[in-house]
Protein backbone atom coordinates (compact mmCIF):
# COMPACT_ATOMS: atom_id res chain seq x y z
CA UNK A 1 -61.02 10.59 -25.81
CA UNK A 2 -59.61 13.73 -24.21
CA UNK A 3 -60.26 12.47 -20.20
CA UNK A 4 -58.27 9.19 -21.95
CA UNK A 5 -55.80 11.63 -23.06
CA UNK A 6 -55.53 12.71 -19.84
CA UNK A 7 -55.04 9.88 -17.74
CA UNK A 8 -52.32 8.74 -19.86
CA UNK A 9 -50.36 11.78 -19.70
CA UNK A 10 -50.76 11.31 -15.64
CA UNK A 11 -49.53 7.71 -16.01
CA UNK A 12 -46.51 8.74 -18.41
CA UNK A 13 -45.95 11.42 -15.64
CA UNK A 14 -46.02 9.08 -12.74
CA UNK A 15 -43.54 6.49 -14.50
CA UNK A 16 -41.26 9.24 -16.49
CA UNK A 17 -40.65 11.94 -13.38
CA UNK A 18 -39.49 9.03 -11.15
CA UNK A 19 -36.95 7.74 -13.65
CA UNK A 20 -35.46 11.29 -14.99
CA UNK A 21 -34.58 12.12 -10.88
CA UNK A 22 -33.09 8.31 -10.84
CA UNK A 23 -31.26 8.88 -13.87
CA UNK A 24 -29.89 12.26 -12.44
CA UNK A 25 -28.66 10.18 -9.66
CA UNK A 26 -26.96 7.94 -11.34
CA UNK A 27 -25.08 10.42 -12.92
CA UNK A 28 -23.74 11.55 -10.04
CA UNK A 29 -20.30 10.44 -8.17
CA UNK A 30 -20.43 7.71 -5.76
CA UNK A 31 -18.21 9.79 -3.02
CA UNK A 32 -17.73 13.56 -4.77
CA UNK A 33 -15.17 14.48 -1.94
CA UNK A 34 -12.82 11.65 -2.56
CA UNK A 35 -10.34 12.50 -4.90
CA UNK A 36 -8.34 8.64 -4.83
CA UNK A 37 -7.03 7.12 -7.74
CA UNK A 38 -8.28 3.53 -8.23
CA UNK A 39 -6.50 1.24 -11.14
CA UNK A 40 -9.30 -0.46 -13.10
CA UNK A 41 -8.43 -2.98 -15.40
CA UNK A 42 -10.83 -3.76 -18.16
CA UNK A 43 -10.11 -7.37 -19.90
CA UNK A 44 -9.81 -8.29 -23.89
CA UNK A 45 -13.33 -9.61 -24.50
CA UNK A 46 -14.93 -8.18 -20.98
CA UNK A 47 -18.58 -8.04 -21.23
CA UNK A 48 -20.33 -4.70 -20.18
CA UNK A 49 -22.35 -6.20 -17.56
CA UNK A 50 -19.24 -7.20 -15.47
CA UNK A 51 -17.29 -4.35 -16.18
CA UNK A 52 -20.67 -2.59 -14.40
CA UNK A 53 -20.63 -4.71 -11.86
CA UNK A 54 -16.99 -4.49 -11.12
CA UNK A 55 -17.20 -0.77 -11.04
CA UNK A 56 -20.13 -0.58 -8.87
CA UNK A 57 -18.30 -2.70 -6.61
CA UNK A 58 -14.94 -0.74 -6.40
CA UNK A 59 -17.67 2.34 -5.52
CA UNK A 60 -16.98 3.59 -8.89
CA UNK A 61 -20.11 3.83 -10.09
CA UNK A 62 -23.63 4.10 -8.20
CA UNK A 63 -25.61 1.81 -10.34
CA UNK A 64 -24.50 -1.18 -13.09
CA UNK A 65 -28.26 -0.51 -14.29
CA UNK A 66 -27.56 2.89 -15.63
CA UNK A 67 -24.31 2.51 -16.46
CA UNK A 68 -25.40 -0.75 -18.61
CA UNK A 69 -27.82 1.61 -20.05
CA UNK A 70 -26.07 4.23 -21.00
CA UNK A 71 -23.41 1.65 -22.66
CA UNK A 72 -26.63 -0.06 -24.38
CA UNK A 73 -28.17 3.22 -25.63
CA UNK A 74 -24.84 5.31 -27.08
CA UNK A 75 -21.59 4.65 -28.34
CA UNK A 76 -20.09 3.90 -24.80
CA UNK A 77 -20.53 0.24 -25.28
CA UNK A 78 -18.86 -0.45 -28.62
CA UNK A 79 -16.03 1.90 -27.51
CA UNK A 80 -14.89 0.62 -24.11
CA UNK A 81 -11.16 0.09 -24.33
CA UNK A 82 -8.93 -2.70 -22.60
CA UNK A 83 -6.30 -2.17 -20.57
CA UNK A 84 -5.76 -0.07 -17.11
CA UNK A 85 -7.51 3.25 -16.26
CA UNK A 86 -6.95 5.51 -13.49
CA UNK A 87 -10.74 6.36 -11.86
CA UNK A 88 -11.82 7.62 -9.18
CA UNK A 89 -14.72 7.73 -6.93
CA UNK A 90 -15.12 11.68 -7.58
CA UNK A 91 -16.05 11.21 -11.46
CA UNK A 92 -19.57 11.32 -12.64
CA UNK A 93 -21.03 8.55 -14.93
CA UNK A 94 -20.33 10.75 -17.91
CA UNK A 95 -16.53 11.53 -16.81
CA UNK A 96 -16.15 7.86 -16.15
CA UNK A 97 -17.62 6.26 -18.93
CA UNK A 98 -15.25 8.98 -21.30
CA UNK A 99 -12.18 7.64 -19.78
CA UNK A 100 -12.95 3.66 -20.13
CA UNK A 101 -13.13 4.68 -24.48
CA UNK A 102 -9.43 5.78 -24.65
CA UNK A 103 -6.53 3.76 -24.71
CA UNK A 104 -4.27 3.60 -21.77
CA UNK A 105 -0.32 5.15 -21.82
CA UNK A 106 0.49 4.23 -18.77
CA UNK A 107 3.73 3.90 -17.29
CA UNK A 108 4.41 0.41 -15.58
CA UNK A 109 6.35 0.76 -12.36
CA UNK A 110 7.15 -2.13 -9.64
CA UNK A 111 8.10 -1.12 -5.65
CA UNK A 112 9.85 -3.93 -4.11
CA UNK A 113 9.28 -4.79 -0.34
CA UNK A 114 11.41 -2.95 2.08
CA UNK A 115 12.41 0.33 -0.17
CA UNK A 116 12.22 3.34 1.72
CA UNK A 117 10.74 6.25 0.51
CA UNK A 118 13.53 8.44 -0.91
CA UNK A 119 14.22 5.03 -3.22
CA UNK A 120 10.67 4.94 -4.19
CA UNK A 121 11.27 8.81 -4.94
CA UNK A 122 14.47 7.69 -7.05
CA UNK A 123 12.41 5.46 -9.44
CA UNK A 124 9.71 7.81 -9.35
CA UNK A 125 11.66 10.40 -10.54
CA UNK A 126 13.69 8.04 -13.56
CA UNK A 127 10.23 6.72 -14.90
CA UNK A 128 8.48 10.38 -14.83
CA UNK A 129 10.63 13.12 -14.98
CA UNK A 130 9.48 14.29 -11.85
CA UNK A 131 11.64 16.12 -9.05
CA UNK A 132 12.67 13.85 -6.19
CA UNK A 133 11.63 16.37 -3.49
CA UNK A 134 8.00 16.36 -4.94
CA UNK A 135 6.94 13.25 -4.20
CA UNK A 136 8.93 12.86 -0.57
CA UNK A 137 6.77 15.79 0.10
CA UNK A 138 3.69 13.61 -0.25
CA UNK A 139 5.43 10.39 0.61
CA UNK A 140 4.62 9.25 4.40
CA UNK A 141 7.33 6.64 5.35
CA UNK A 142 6.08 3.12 6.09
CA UNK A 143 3.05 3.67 4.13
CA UNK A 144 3.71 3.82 -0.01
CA UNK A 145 1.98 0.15 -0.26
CA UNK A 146 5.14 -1.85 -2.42
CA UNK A 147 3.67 -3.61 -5.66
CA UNK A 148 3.10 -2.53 -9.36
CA UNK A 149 0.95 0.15 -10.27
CA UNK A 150 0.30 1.13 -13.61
CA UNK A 151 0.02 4.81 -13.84
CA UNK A 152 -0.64 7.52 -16.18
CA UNK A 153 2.71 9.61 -17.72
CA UNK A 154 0.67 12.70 -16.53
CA UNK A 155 -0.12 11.62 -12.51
CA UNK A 156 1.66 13.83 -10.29
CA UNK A 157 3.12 12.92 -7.57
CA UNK A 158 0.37 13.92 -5.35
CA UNK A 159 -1.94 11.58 -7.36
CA UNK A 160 1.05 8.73 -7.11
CA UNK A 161 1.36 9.41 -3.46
CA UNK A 162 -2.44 9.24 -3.15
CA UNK A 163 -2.50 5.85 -4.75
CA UNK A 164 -0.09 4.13 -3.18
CA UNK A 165 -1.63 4.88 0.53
CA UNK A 166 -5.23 4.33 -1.04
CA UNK A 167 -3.57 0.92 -1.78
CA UNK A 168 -2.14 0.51 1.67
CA UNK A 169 -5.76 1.43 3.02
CA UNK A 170 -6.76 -1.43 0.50
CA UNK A 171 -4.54 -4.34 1.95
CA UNK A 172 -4.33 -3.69 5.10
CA UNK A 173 -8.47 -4.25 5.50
CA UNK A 174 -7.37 -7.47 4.45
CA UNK A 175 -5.44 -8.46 7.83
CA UNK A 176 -7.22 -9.38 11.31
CA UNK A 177 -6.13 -5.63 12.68
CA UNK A 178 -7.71 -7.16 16.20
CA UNK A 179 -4.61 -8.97 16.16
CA UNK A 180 -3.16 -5.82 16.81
CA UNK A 181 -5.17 -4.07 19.57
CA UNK A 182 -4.51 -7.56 21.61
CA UNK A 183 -0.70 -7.08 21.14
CA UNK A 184 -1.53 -3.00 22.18
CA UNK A 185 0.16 -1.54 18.84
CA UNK A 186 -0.83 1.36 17.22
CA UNK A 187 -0.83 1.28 13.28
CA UNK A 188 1.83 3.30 13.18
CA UNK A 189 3.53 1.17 15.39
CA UNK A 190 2.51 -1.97 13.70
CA UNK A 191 4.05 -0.51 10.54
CA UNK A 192 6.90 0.20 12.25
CA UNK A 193 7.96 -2.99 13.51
CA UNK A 194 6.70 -4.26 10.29
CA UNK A 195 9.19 -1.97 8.31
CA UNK A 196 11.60 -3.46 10.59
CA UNK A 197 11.16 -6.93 9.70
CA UNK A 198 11.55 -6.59 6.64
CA UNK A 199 14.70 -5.41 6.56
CA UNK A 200 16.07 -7.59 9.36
CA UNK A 201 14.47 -11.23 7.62
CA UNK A 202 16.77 -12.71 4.96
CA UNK A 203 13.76 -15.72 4.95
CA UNK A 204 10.43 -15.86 4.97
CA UNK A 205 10.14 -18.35 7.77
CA UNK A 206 12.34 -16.29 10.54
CA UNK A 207 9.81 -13.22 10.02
CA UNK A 208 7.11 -14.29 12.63
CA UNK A 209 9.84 -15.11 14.94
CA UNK A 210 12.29 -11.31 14.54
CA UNK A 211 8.71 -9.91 15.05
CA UNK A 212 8.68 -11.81 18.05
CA UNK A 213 12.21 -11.17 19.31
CA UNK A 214 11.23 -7.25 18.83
CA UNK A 215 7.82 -7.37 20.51
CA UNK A 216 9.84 -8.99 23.32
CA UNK A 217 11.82 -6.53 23.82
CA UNK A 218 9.67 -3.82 23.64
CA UNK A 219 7.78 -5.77 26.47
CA UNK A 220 10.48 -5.61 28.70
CA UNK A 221 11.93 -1.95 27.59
CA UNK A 222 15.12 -3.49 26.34
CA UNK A 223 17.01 -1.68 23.69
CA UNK A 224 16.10 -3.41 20.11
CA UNK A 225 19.71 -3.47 18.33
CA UNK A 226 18.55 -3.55 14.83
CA UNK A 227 20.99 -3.07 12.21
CA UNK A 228 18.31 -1.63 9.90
CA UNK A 229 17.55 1.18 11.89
CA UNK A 230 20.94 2.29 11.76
CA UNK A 231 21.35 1.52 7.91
CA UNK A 232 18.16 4.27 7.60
CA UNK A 233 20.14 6.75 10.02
CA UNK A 234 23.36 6.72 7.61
CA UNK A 235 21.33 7.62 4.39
CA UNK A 236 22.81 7.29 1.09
CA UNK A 237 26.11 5.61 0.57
CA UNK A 238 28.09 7.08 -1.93
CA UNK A 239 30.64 4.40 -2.59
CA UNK A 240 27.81 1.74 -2.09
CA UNK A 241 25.28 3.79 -4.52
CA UNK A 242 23.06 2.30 -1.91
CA UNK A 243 20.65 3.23 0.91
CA UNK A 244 21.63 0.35 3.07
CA UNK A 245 24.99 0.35 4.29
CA UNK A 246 26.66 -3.08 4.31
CA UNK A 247 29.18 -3.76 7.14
CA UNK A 248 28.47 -1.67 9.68
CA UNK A 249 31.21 -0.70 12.55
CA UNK A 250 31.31 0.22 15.77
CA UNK A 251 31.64 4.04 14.38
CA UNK A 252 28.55 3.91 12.87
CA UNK A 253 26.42 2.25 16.00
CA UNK A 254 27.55 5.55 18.05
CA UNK A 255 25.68 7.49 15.55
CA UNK A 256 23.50 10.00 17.05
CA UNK A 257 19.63 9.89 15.88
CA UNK A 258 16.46 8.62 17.18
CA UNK A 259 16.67 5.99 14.96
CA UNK A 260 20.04 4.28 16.93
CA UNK A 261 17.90 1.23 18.53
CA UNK A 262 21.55 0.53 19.95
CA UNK A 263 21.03 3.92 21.89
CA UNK A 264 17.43 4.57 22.55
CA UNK A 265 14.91 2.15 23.85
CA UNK A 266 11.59 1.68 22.31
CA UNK A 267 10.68 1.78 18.89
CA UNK A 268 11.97 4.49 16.20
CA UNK A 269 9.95 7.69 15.33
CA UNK A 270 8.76 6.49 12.53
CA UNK A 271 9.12 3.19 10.07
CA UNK A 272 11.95 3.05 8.26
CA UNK A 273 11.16 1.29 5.05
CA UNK A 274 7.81 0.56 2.97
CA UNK A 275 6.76 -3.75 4.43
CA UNK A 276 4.92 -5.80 2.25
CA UNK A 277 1.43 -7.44 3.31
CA UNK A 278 3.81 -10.98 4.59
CA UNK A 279 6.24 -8.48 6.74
CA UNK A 280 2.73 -7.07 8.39
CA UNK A 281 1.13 -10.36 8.81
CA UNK A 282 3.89 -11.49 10.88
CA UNK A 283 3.67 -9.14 13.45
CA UNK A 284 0.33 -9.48 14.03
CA UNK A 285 0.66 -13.16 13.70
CA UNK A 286 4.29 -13.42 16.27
CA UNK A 287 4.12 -16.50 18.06
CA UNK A 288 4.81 -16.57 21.96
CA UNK A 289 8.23 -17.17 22.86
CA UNK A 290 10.83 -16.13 25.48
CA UNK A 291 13.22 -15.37 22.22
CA UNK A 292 15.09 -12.21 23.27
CA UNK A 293 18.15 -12.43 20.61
CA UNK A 294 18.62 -13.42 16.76
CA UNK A 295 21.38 -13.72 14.56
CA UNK A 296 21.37 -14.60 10.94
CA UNK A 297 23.95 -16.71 9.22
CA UNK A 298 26.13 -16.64 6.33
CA UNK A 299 22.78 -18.50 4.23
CA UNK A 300 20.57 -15.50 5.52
CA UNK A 301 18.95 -18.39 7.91
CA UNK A 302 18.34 -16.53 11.45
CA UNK A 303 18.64 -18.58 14.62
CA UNK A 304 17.36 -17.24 17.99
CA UNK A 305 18.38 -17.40 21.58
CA UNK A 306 16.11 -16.78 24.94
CA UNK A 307 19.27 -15.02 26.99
CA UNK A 308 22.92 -13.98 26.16
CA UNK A 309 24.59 -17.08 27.28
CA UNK A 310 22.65 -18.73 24.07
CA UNK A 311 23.29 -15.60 22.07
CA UNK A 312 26.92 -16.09 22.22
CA UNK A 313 26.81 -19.91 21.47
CA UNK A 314 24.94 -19.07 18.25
CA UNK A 315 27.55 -16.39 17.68
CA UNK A 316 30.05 -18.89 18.12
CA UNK A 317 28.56 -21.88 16.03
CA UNK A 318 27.29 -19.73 13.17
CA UNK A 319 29.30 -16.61 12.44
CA UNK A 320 33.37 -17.80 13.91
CA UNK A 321 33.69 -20.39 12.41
């Protein structure tokens, strides 16, 4: 009786001591050093099993085993909320599973295409309470990914800043980035031209083809004469309330900055708005052409010439008439 004793305590040893040091590991964050903030968003009627396997997915969690466990086996599972939650890669099972049980009061906020970063800053500031110069201190221009995040009233704008590049990070992966290294660009300068773009297209069409116009010139080390880039230079408009001067003069393309493509060849130091996924895409997706010139028309429609003698004509037939 006591040698059968025995033997079963060995068994019970051999299974239990295997499965306490797995379920210590499955406690433990997926990536402890990485402090980004993921939005998880936990349907009406979700089950727990693909909630689990969502979050072990996303690198949330390190196993949908324990975590459908631990939901099975405690309250966790009758007390998962819906709605959006802020995680992150650095919480533990424990930390994570505490946060899916409360409700959400997040704040919704929406980042159109082609907003640079001291407008992002501006609606930052209106929906939290929080200090302009905070966030631009975080904020890295070309790179606060524009769409609608759902954050809590607490994030600061570290955390916001965080997100939004985690984001970027997200949807750029998304993209053939070879695309890129056969056209030679750097992200940053990808971004840049990108940033560009979406400034300069009025239409979804023309994008492709005002990336093309740029990359052209670039080629060739011919100034780029974008509008946009002088728009960023003036700043905020007072009598415009805006941060994109309409009607530019001939004052205002003598300004002196980096940023004057109508002075300085090559492309600015840095982008000069926040492009959407569609702006990015087109640069890396630029046809071939000999295009050297654009000019948009009074519908937003851009039309495109190889040389200045067809420059002019478009001038001609589209904006005097």
């Amino acid at each position: 009786m006591k040698k059968k004793l025995n033997i079963l305590l060995i068994l019970s040893a051999l299974i239990l001591v295997p499965l306490y040091f797995w379920w210590q590991q499955a406690l433990k964050p997926v990536k402890p050093q990485d402090s980004s903030l993921i939005t998880f968003t936990v349907s009406q009627g979700e089950s727990v099993r693909t909630i689990a396997d969502r979050l072990e997915d996303e690198d949330l969690i390190r196993s949908t085993v324990a975590f459908f466990l631990k939901a099975r086996f405690t309250n966790l599972g009758q007390n998962i909320q819906a709605g959006d939650f802020i995680l992150s890669p650095s919480m533990d099972l424990n930390t994570l599973s505490e946060s899916l049980q409360h409700g959400t009061n997040d704040i919704r906020i929406t980042i159109p295409e082609g907003w640079r970063n001291e407008e992002i800053a501006m609606k930052i500031s209106g929906e939290f309470g929080l200090p302009e110069s905070e966030f631009l201190k975080v904020a890295k221009e070309g790179f606060m990914f524009p769409d609608t995040y759902r954050l809590p009233k607490e994030t600061t704008p570290t955390e916001i800043g965080a997100m939004f590049l985690a984001n970027f990070d997200k949807k750029i992966k998304t993209l053939d980035l070879g695309l890129m290294e056969r056209k030679n660009l750097s992200l940053n300068d990808l971004v840049t031209i990108a940033s560009m773009v979406e400034r300069e297209a009025k239409l979804h069409e023309d994008r492709p083809l005002i990336a093309g116009v740029i990359l052209n010139r670039l080629g060739i080390g011919m100034k780029l004469d974008i509008d946009a880039t002088i728009q960023y230079a003036l700043g905020f408009q007072n009598e415009q309330k805006s941060w994109w001067k309409k009607d530019l003069t001939i004052v205002d393309l003598d300004i002196d900055s980096p940023y004057n493509t109508y002075k300085v060849a090559g492309l600015p130091p840095t982008p000069i708005a926040n492009p959407g996924l569609a702006a990015i895409r087109a640069v890396l997706e630029a046809p071939d052409t000999d295009y050297l010139y654009y000019i948009a028309d009074g519908t937003g429609k851009s039309h495109f010439a190889s040389d200045l003698e067809g420059h002019n004509r478009n001038i001609s037939a589209y904006l005097n008439k």
